[in-house]
Each structure stands twice: as structure tokens, then as C-alpha cells.
N, C-alpha and C. Protein backbone atom coordinates (compact mmCIF):
# COMPACT_ATOMS: atom_id res chain seq x y z
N UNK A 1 158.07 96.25 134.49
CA UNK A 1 157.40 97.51 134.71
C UNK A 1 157.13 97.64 136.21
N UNK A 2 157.23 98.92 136.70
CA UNK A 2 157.28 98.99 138.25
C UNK A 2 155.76 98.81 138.61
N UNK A 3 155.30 98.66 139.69
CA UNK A 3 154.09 98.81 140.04
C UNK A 3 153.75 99.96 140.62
N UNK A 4 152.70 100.47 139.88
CA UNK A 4 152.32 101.63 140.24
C UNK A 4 150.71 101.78 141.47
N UNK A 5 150.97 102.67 142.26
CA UNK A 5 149.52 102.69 142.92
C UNK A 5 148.28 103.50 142.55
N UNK A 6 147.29 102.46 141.95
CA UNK A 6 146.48 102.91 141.73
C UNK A 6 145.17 104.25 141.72
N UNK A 7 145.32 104.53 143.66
CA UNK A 7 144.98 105.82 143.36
C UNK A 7 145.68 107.18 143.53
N UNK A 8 147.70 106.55 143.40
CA UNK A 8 148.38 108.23 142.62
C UNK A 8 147.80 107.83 141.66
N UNK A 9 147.68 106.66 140.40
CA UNK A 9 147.57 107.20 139.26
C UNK A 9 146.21 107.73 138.51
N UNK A 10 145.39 107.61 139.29
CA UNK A 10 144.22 108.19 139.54
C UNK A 10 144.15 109.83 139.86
N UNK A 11 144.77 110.18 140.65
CA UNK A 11 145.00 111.18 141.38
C UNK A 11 146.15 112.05 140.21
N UNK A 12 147.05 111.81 139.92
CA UNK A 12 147.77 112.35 139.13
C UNK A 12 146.55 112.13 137.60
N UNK A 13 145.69 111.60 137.10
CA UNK A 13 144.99 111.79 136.08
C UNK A 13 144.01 113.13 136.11
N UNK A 14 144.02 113.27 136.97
CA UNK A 14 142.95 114.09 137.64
C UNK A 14 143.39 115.56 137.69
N UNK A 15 144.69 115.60 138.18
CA UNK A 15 145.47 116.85 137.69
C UNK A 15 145.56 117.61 137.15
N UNK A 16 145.85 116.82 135.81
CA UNK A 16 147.00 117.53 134.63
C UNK A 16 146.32 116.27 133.51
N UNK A 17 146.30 117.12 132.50
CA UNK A 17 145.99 116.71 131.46
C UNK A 17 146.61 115.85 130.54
N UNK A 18 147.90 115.81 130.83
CA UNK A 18 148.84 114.60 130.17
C UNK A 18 149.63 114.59 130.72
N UNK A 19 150.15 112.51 131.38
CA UNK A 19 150.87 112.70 132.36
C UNK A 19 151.79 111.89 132.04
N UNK A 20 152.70 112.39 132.15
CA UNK A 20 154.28 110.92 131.59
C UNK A 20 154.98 110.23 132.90
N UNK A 21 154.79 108.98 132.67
CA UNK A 21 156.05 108.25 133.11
C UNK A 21 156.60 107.52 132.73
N UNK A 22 157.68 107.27 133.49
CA UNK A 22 158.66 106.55 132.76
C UNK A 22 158.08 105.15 131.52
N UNK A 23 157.78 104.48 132.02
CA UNK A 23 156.96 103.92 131.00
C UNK A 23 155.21 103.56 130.67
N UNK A 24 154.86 104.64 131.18
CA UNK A 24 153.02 105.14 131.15
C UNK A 24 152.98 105.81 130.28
N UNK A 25 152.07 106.40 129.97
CA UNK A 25 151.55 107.71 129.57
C UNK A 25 149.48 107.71 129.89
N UNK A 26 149.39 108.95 130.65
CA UNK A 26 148.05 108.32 130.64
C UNK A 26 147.50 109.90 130.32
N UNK A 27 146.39 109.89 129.43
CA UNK A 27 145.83 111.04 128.68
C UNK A 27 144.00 110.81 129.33
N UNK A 28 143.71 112.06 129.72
CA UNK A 28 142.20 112.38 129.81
C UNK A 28 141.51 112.88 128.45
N UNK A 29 140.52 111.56 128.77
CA UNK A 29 139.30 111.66 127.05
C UNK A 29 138.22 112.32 127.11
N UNK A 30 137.78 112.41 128.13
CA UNK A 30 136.49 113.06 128.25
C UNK A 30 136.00 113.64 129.85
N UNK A 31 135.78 114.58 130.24
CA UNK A 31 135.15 115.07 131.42
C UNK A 31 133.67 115.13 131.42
N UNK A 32 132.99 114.41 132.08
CA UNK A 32 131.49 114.29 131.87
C UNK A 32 130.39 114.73 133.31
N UNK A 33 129.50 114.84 133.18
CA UNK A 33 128.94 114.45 134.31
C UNK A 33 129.03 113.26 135.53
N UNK A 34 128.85 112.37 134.65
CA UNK A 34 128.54 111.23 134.89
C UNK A 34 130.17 111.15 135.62
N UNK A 35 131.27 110.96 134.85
CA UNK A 35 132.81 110.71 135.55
C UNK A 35 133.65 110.93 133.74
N UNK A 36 134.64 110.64 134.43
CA UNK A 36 136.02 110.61 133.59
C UNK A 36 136.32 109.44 132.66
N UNK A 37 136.84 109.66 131.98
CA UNK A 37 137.72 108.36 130.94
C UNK A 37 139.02 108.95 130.83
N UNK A 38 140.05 107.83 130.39
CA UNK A 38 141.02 108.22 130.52
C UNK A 38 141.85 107.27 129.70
N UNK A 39 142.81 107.37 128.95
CA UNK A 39 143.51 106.33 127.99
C UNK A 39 144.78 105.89 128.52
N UNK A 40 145.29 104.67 128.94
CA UNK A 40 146.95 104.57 129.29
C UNK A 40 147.08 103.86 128.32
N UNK A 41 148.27 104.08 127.75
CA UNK A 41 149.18 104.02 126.88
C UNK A 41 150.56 103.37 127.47
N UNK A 42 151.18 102.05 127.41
CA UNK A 42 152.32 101.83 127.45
C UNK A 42 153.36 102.22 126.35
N UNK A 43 154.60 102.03 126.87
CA UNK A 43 155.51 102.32 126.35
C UNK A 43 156.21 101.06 125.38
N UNK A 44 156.87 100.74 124.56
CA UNK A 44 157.56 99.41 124.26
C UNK A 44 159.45 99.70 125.09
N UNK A 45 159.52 98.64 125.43
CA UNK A 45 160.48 98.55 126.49
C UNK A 45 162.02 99.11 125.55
N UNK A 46 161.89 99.07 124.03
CA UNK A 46 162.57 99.34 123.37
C UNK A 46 162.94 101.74 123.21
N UNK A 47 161.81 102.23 123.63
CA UNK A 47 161.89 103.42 123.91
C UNK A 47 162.39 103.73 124.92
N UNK A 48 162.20 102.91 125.89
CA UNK A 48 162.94 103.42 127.48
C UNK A 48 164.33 103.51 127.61
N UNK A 49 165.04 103.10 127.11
CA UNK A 49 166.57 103.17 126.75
C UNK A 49 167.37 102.79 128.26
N UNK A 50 166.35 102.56 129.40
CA UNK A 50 167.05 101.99 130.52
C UNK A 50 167.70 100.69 130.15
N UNK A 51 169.01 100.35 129.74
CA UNK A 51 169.55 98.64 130.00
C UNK A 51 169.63 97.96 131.03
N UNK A 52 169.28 98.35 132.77
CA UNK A 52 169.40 97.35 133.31
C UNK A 52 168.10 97.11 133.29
N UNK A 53 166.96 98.08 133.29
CA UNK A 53 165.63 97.57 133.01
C UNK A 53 165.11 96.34 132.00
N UNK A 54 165.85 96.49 131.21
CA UNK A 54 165.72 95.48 129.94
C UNK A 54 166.38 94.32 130.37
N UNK A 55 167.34 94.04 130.64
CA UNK A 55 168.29 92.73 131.55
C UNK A 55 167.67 92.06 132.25
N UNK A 56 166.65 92.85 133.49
CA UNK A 56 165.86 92.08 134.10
C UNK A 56 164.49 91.27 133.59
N UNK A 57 164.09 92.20 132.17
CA UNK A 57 163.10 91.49 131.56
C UNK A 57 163.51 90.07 130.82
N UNK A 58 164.68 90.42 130.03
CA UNK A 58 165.18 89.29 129.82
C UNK A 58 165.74 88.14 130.71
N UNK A 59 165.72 88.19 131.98
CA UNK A 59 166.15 87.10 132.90
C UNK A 59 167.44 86.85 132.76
N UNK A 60 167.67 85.82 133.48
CA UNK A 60 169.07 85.80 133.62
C UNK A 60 169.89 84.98 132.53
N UNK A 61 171.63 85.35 132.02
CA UNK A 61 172.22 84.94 131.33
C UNK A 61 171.88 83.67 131.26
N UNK A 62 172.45 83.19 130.33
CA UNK A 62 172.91 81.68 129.84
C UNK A 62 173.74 81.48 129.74
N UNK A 63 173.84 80.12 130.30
CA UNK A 63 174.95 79.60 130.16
C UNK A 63 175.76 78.78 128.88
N UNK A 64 177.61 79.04 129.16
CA UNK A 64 177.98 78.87 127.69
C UNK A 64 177.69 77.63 127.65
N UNK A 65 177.54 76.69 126.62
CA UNK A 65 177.21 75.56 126.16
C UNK A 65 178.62 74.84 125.66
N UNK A 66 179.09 74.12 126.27
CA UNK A 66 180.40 73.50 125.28
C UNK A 66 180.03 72.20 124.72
N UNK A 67 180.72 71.79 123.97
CA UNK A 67 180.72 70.53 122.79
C UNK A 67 180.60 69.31 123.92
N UNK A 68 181.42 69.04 124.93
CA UNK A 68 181.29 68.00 126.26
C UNK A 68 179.98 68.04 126.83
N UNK A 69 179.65 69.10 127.17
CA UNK A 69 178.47 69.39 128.02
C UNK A 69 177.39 68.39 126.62
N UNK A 70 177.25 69.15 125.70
CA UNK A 70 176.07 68.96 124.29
C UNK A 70 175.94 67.18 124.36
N UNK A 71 177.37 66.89 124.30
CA UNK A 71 177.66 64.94 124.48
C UNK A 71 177.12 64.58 125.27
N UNK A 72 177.37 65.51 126.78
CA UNK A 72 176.99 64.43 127.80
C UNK A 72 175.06 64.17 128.03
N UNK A 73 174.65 65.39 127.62
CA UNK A 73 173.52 65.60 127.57
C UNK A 73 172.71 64.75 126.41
N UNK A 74 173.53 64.48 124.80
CA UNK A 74 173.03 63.65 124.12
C UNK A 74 173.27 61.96 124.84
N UNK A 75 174.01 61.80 125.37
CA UNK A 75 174.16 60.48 126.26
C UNK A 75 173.08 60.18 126.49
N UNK A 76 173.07 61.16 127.72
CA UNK A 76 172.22 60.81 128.98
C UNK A 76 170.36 60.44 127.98
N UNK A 77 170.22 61.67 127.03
CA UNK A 77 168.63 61.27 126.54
C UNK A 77 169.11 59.75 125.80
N UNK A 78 170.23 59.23 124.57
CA UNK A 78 170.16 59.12 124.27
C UNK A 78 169.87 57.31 125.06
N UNK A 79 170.34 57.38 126.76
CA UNK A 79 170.15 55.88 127.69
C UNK A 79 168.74 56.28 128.31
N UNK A 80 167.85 57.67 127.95
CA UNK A 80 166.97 57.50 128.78
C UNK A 80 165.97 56.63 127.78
N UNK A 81 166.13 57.14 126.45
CA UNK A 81 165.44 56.79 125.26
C UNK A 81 165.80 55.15 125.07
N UNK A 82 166.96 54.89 125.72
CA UNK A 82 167.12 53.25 125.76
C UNK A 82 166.41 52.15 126.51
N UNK A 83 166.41 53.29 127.70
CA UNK A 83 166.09 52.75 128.79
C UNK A 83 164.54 52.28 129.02
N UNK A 84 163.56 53.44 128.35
CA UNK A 84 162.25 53.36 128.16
C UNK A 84 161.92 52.56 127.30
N UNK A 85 162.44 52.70 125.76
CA UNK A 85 162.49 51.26 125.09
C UNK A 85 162.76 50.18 125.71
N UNK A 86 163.01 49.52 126.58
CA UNK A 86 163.29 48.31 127.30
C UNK A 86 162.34 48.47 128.21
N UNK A 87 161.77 49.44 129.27
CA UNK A 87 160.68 49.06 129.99
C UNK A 87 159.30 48.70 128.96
N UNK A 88 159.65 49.71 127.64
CA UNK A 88 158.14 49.29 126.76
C UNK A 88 158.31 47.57 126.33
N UNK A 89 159.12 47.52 126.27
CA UNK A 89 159.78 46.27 125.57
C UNK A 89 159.07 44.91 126.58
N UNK A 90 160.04 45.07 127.99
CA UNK A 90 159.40 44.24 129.23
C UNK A 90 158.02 44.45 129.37
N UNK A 91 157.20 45.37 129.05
CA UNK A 91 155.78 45.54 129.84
C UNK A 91 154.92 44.46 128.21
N UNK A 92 155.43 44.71 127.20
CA UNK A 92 155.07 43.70 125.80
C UNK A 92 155.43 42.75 125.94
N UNK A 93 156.12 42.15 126.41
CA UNK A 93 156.59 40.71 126.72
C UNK A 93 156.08 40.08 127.66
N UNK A 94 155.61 40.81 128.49
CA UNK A 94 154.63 40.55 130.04
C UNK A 94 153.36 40.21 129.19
N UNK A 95 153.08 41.45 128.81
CA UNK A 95 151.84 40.90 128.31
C UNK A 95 151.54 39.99 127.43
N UNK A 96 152.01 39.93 126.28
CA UNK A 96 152.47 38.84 125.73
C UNK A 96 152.27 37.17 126.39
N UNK A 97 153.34 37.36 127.22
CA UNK A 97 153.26 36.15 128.16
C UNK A 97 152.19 36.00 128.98
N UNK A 98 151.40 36.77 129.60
CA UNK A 98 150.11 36.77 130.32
C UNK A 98 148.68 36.20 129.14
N UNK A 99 149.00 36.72 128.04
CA UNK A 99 147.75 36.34 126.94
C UNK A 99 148.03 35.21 126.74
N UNK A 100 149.36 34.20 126.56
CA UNK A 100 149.46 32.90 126.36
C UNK A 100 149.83 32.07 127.77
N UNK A 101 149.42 32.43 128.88
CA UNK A 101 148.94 31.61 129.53
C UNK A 101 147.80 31.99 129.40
N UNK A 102 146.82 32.62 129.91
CA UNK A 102 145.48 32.66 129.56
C UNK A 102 144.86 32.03 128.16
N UNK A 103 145.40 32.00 126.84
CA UNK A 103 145.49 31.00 126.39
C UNK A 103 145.11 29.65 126.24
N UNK A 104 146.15 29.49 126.94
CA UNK A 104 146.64 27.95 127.67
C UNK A 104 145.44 27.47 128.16
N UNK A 105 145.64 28.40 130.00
CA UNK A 105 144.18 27.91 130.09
C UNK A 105 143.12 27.89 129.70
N UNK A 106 142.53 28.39 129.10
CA UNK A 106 141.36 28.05 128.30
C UNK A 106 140.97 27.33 127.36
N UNK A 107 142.28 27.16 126.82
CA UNK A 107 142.56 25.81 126.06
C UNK A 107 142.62 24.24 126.94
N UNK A 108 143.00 24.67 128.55
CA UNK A 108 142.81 23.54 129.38
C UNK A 108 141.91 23.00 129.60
N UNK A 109 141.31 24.20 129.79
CA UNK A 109 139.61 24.52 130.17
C UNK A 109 138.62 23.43 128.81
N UNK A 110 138.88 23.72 128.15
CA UNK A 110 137.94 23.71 127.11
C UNK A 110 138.56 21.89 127.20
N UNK A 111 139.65 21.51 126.60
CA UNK A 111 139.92 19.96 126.55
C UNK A 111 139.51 18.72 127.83
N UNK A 112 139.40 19.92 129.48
CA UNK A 112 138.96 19.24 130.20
C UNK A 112 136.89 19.24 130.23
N UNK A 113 137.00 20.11 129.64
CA UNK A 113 135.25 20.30 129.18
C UNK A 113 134.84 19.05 128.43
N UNK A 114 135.57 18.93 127.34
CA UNK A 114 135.28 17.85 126.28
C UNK A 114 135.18 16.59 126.74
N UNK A 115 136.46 16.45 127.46
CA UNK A 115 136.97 14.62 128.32
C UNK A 115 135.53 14.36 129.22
N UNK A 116 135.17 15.61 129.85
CA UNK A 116 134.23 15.22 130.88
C UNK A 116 133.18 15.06 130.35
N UNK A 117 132.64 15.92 129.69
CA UNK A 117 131.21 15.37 128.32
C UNK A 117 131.34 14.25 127.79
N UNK A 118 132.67 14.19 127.00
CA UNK A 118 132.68 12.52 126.45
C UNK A 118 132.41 11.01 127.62
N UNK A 119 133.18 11.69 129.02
CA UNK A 119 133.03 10.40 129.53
C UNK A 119 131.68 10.15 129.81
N UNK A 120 130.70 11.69 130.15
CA UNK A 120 129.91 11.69 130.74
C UNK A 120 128.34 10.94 129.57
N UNK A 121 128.89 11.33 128.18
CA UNK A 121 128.38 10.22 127.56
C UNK A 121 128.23 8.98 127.28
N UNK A 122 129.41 8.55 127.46
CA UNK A 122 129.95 7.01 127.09
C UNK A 122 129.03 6.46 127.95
N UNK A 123 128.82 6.89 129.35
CA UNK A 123 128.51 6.92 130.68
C UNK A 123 126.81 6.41 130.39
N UNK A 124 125.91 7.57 129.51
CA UNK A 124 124.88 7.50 129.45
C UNK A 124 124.79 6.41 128.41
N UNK A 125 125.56 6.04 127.30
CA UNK A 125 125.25 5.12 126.74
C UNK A 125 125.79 3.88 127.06
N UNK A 126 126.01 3.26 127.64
CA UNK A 126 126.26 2.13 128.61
C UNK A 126 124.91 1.95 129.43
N UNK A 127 124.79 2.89 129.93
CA UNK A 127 123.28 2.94 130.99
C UNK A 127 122.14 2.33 130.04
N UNK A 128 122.05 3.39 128.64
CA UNK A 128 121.20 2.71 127.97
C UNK A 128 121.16 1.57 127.35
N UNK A 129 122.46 1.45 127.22
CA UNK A 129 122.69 -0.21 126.48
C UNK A 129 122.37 -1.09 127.42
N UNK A 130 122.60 -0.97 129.07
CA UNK A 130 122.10 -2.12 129.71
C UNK A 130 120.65 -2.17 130.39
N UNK A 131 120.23 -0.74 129.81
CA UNK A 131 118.62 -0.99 129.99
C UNK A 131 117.99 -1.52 128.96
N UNK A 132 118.48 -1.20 127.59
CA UNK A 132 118.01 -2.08 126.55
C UNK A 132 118.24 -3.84 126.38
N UNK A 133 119.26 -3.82 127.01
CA UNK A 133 119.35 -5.55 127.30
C UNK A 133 118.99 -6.02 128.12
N UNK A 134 118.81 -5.59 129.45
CA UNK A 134 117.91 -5.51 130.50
C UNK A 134 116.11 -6.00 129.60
N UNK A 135 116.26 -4.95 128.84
CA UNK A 135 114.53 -5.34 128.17
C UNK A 135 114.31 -6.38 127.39
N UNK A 136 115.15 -6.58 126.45
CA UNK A 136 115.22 -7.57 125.82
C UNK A 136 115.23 -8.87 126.30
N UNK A 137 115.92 -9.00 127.33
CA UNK A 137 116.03 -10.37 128.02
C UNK A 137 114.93 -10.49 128.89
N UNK A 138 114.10 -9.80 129.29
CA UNK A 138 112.88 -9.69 130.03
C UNK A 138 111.97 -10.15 129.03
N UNK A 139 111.65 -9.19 127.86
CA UNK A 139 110.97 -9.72 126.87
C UNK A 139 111.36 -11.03 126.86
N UNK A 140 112.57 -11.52 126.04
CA UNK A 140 112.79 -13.32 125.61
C UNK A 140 112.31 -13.67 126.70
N UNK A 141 112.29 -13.48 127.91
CA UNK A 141 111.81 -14.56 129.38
C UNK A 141 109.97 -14.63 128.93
N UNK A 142 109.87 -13.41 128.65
CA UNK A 142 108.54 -13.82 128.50
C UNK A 142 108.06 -14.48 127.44
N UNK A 143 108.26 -14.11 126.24
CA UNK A 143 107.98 -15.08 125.22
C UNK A 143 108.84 -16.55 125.38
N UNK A 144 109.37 -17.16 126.37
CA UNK A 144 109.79 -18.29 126.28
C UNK A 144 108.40 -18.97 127.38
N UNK A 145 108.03 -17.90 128.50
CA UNK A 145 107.39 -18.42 129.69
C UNK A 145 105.54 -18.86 128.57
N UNK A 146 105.60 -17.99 127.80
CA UNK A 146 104.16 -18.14 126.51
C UNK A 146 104.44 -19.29 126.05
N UNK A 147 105.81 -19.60 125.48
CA UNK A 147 105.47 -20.61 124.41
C UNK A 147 105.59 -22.22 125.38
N UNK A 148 106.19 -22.26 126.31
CA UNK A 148 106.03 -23.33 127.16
C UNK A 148 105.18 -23.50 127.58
N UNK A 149 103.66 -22.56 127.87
CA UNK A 149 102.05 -22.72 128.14
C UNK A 149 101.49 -23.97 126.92
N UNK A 150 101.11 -24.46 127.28
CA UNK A 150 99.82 -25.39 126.24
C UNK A 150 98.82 -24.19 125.53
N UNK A 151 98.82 -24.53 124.34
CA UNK A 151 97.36 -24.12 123.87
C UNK A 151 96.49 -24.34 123.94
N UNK A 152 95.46 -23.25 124.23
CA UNK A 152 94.23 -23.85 124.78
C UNK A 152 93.07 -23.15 123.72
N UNK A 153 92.49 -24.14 123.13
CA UNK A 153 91.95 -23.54 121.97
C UNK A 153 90.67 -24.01 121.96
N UNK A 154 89.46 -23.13 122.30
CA UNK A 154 88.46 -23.50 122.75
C UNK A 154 87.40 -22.59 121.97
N UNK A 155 86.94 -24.05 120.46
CA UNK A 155 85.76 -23.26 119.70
C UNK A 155 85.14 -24.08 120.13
């Protein structure tokens, strides 16, 4: 539709009481004090009977499509659709492989946790075992240093 300027079509409303164009129509509703009303009305592009007008609405031809062209075009999606399957493929396998080393380590983690607690026990009980024999043999010293005293028994 052409572009029209606003105040001819203003100006031509103002006129004449019913005004045609080519694909307008604009009718006065009421004359008031206050101002004007006014109704536009398009046309459907199917009344205008201009065909190159219509050509340009429809844009430009298309092109013919042959059976080669349709192939080469199912190809091409059908390696892009390959192609993306294999990057989804690699980025799952990455990850994949990233969760089992992480895994791993934590499974390292955790077995070197254990070794070091265990030694770090063995550790404490050794300590205590040779403070307990440590005592014991202190004790026997003393009850040997008692019983080698004389009794001294004085009622």
C-alpha cells in the first residue's frame, strides 16, 4: 500500500464527503462542535485488480527446486545432524570421564584418609602400651623395694 500523507488525507476528508482511493476509502461520521470523525476503510488487495501491485506483496519468485538440489540439501542436514550427534556424544564422554576421575580421587582421598587414621592409631596404641608397661614395671619395682624392707611390727 502506498504511503499516503497524512494531512492530504486529512485535508481531502474535509472536503468531500466520500473519498476513494485506490486502495482507501475514507467516509465522514459525524461533524460536531467539538471536531470530526471519520471512518477509513481498506480495501482487500484482491479488489484492486492491479497485478504488479500484488507481485510486490507477494515478494519475490521462487526458486525451482530440483530432485539434486532436495539431495544435496538432505545430505548436508542429514552430516549436520551427524555431526552434532558426535559433538553431543564427545561432550558425554568428557563428562563421563571427568566424573570418574573425580571418582577416583575421592576414592584416593578417602583410602589415604583411612591408612593415615589407622597408622595414626596403631601409633597411639603403642604409646599406650608402653606407658602401661612403663607402669607396671614401676609398680613391680616398688612392691619388690617393700617386700625386701624388714617388718617392723611394733605392739
Amino acid at each position: 500500500m502506498k504511503e499516503m500523507n497524512m494531512l492530504s488525507l486529512l485535508c481531502s476528508c474535509l472536503y468531500s464527503q466520500t473519498n476513494q482511493y485506490r486502495d482507501l476509502e475514507v467516509k465522514d461520521l459525524n461533524k460536531r462542535l467539538s471536531g470530526q470523525s471519520f471512518e477509513v476503510i481498506l480495501k482487500d488487495p484482491g479488489q484492486l485488480g492491479d497485478k504488479a501491485q500484488l507481485q510486490s506483496l507477494r515478494g519475490p519468485p521462487r526458486k525451482e527446486v530440483s530432485l539434486v538440489g532436495l539431495q544435496k540439501r538432505l545430505e548436508a542436514a542429514e552430516e549436520r545432524r551427524k555431526s552434532q550427534e558426535a559433538q553431543v556424544l564427545k561432550h558425554l564422554a568428557e563428562k563421563r570421564e571427568h566424573e570418574q576421575e573425580v571418582l577416583h580421587k575421592v576414592h584416593e582421598e578417602n583410602n589415604n584418609f583411612s591408612k593415615k587414621t589407622e597408622e595414626k592409631l596403631i601409633q597411639k596404641m603403642e604409646v599406650i602400651k608402653e606407658k602401661r608397661e612403663a607402669y607396671l614395671s614401676a609398680l613391680k619395682q616398688r612392691l619388690r623395694e617393700k617386700a625386701s624392707l624388714p617388718f617392723c611390727l611394733t605392739t
